[in-house]
Protein backbone atom coordinates (compact mmCIF):
# COMPACT_ATOMS: atom_id res chain seq x y z
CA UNK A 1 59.27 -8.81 1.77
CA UNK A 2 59.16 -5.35 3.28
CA UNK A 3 60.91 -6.84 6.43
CA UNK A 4 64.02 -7.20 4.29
CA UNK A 5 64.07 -3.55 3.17
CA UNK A 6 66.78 -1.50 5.31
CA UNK A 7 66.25 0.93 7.76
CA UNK A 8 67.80 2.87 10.40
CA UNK A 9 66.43 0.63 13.15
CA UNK A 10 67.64 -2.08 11.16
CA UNK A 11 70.30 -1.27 8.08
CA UNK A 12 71.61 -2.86 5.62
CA UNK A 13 71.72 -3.92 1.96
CA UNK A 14 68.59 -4.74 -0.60
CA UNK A 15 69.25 -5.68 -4.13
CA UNK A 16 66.18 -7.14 -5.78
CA UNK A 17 66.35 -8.08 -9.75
CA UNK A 18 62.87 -10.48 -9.82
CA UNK A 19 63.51 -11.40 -13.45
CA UNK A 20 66.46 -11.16 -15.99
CA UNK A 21 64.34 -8.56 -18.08
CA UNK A 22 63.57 -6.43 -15.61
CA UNK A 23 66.09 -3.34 -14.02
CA UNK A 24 67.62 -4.40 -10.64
CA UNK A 25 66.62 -1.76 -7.57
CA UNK A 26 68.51 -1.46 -4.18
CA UNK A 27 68.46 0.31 -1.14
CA UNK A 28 70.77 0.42 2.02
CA UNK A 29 71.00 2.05 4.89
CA UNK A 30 74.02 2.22 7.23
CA UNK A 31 73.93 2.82 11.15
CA UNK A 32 76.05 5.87 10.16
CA UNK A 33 72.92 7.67 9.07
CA UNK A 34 74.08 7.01 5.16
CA UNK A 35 71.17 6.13 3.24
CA UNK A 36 71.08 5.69 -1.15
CA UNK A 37 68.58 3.95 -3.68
CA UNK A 38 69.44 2.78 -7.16
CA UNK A 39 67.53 1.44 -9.72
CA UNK A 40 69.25 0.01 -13.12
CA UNK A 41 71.96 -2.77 -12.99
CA UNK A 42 74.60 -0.15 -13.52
CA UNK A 43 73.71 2.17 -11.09
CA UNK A 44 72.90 -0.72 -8.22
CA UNK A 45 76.23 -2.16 -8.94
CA UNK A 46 77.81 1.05 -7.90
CA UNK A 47 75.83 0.91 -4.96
CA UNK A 48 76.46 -2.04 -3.76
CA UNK A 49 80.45 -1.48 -4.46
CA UNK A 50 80.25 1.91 -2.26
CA UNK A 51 78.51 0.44 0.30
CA UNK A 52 80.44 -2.39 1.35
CA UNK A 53 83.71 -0.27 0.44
CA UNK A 54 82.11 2.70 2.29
CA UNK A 55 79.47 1.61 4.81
CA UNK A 56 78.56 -1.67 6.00
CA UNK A 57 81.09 -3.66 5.87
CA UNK A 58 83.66 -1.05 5.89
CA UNK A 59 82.68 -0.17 9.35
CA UNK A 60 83.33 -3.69 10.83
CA UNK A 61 86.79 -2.79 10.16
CA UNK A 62 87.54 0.23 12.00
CA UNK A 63 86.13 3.00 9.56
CA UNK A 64 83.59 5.39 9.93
């Protein structure tokens, strides 16, 4: 599973929640040089809703 944790080589988005009881953790990293961490489904929502407004995805569409 480390292969699917982002890095600057190779960024990205990783959201892992293994079971409903347990807090959901994510990382990214975007070929910007942006990197974040979250743990808690509150705070790895919010990451995941910057990043692809931010980084990401955001960057396939002419941003920066």
């Amino acid at each position: 599973m480390a292969d699917l944790i982002p890095t600057p080589d190779s960024p990205g988005l990783h959201v892992s929640k293994p079971s409903p009881t347990t807090p959901a953790t994510a990382s990214a990293v975007c070929h910007c040089g942006a990197r974040a961490t979250a743990t808690g489904d509150t705070q790895v929502k919010a990451l995941v809703d910057g990043y692809t407004a931010n980084h990401g995805p955001a960057h396939a569409k002419g941003g920066k």
